[in-house]
Protein backbone atom coordinates (compact mmCIF):
# COMPACT_ATOMS: atom_id res chain seq x y z
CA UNK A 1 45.39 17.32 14.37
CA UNK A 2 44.16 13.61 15.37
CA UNK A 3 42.71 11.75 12.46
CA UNK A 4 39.35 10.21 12.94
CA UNK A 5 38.05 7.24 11.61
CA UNK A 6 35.05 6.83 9.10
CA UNK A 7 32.65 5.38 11.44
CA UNK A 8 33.74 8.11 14.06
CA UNK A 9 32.36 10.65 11.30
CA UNK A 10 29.87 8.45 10.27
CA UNK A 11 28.53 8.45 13.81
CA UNK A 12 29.08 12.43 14.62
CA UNK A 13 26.92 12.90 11.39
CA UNK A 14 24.36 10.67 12.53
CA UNK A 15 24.22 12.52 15.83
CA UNK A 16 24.16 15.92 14.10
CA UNK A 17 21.13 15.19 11.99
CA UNK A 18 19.17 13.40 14.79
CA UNK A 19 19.68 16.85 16.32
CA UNK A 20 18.67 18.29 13.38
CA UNK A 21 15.24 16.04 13.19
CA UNK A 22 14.22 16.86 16.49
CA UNK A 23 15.17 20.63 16.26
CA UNK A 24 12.67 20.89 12.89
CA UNK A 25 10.09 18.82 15.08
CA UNK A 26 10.20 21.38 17.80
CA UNK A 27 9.95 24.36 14.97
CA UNK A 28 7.21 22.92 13.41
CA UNK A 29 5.07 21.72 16.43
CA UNK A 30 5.51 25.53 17.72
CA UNK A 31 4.13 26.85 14.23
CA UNK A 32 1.27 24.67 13.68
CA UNK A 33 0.35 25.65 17.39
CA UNK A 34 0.95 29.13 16.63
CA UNK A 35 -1.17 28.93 13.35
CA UNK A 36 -3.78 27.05 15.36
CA UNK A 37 -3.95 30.21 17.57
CA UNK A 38 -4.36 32.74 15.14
CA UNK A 39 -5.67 31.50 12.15
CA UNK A 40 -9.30 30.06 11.18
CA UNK A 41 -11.19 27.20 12.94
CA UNK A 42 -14.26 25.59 12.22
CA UNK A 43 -16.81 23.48 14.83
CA UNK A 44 -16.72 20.34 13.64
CA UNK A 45 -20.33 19.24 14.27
CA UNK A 46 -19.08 15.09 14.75
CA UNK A 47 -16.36 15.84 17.97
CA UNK A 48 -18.16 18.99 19.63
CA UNK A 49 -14.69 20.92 18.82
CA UNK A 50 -13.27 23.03 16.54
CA UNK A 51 -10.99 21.47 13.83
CA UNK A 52 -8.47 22.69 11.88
CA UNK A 53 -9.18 24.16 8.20
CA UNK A 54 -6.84 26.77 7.35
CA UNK A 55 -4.74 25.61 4.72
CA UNK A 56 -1.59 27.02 5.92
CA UNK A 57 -2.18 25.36 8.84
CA UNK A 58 -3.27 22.15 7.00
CA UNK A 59 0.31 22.27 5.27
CA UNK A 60 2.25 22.83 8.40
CA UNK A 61 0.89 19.95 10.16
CA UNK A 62 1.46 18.04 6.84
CA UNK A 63 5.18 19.06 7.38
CA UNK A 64 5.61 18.17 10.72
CA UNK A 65 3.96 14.52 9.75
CA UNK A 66 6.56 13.96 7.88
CA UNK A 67 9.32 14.58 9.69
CA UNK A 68 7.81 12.49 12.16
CA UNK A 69 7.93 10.23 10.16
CA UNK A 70 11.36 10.55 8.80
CA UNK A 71 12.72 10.54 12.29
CA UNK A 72 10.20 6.85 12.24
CA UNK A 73 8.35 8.35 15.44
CA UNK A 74 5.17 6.57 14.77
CA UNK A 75 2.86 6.93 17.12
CA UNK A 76 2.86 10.95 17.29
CA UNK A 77 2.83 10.76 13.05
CA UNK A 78 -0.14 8.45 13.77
CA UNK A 79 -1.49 11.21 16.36
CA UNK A 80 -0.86 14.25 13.23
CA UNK A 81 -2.19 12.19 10.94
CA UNK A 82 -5.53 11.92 12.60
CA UNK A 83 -5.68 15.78 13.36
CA UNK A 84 -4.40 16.07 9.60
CA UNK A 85 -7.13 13.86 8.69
CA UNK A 86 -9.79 15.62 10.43
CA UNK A 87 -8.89 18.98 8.81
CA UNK A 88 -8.90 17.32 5.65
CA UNK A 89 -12.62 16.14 5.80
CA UNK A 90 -13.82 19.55 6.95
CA UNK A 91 -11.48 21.75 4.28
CA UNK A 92 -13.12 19.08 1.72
CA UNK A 93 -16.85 17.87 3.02
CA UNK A 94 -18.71 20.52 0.90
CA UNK A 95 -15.91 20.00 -2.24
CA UNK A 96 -17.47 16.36 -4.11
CA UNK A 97 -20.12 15.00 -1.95
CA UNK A 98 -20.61 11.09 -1.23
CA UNK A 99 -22.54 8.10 -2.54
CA UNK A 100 -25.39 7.45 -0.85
CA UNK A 101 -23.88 5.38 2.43
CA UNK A 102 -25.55 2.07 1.43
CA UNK A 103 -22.74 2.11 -1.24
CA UNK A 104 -20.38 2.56 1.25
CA UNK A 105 -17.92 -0.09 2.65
CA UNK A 106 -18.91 -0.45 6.06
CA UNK A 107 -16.45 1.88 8.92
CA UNK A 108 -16.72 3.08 12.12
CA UNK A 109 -13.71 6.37 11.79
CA UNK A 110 -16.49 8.88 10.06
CA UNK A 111 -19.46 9.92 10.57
CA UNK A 112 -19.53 12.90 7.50
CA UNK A 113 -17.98 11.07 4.30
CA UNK A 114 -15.67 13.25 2.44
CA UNK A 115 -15.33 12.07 -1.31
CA UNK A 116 -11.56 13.61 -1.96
CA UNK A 117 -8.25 11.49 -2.98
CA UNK A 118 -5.82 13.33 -0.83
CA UNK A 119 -8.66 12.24 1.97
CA UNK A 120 -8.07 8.37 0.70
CA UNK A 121 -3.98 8.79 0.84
CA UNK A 122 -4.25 10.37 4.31
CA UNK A 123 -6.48 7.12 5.37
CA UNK A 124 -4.26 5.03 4.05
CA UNK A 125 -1.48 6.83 5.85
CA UNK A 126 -3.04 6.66 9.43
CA UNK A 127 -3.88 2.93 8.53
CA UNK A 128 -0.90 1.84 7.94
CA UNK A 129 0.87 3.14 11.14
CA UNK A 130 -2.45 1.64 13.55
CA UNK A 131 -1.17 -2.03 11.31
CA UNK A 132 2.35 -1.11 12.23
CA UNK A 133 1.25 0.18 16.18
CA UNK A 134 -0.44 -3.50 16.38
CA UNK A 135 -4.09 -1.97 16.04
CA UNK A 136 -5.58 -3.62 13.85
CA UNK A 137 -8.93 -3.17 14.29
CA UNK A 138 -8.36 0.57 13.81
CA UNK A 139 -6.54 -0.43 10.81
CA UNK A 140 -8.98 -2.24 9.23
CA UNK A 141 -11.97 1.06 9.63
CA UNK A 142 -9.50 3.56 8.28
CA UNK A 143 -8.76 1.11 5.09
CA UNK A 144 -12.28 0.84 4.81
CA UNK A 145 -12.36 4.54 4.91
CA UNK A 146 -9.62 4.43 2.18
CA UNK A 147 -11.86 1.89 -0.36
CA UNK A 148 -15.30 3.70 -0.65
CA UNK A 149 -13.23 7.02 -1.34
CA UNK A 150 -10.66 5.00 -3.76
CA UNK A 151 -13.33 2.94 -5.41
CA UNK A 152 -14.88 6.38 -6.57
CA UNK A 153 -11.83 8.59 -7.01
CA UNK A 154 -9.54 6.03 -8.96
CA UNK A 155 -11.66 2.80 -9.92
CA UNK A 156 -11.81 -0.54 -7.85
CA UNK A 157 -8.98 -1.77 -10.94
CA UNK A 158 -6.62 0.99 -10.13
CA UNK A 159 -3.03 -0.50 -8.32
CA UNK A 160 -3.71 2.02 -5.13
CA UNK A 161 -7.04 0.67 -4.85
CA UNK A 162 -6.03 -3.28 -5.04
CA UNK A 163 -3.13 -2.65 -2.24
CA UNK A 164 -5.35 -0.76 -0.29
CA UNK A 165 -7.62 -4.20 -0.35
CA UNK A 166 -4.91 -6.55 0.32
CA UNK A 167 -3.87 -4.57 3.17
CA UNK A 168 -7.68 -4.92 4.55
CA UNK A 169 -7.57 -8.65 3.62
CA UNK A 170 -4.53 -9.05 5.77
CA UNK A 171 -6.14 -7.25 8.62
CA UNK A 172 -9.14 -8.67 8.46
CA UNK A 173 -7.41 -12.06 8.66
CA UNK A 174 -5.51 -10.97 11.59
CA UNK A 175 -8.60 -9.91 13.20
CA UNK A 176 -10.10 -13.16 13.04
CA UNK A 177 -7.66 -15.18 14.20
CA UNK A 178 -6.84 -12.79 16.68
């Protein structure tokens, strides 16, 4: 038998689970498209569409987000995110409503404000990949987003909350000299 060398196996391993990534990609994008078929959708009064609420559903597109982006594919995480999001807001609009919208930090992403943490995080998560896709004014709304919901949910002194206004700071900067 011929001997192979460590970066030879190195490499066939890398190889194997890039085939891997892309086969649990493929899996998952054909059951949150199946569950989108057959299970429960809700017209979402903002978009004119129906939006996804079933929490199976909800979970399999979390999934699939994050192998995307294991396998750093960023712009189609960005695009699950958003769907992810949008599911998010309708599974929680009726849970904890909002502050009046005068206490609001200023956005442009919603138009029905969902008062939820895991709502924040998934803000955070789709503003973080527009910084990293170089749009930064889309950025900047969705940490907006993330503030009003984690200046309620965790406290403007919280460590989440600070990063998450750094992060705007640095965006906001970029904006303006952009």
């Amino acid at each position: 038998p011929r001997k192979t060398s460590k970066s030879q196996r190195y490499e066939g391993q890398h190889q194997h689970r890039a085939g891997d990534v892309m086969k649990a990609i493929d899996a998952l994008q054909r059951c949150v498209a199946m569950r989108e078929r057959h299970m429960h959708l809700v017209p979402d009064s903002s978009s004119n569409s129906k939006t996804l609420q079933h929490p199976h559903t909800l979970k399999a597109l979390n999934e699939l987000l994050n192998v995307q982006l294991a396998a750093k594919h960023w712009e189609a995480a960005l695009q699950i995110n958003t769907r992810l999001l949008a599911g998010y807001q309708v599974l929680y609009r009726n849970v904890i409503s909002g502050p009046p919208t005068d206490q609001l930090l200023p956005s442009t992403t919603t138009t029905a404000h969902t008062v939820w943490p895991l709502v924040a995080v998934q803000q955070l998560v789709s503003a973080k990949l527009a910084y990293y896709l170089q749009r930064t004014p889309e950025a900047a709304s969705h940490y907006r987003d993330a503030l009003s919901i984690l200046r309620i949910t965790h406290g403007s002194d919280h460590s989440l909350y600070k990063e998450a206004a750094q992060l705007l700071d640095n965006a906001n900067l970029e904006l303006q000299y952009n």
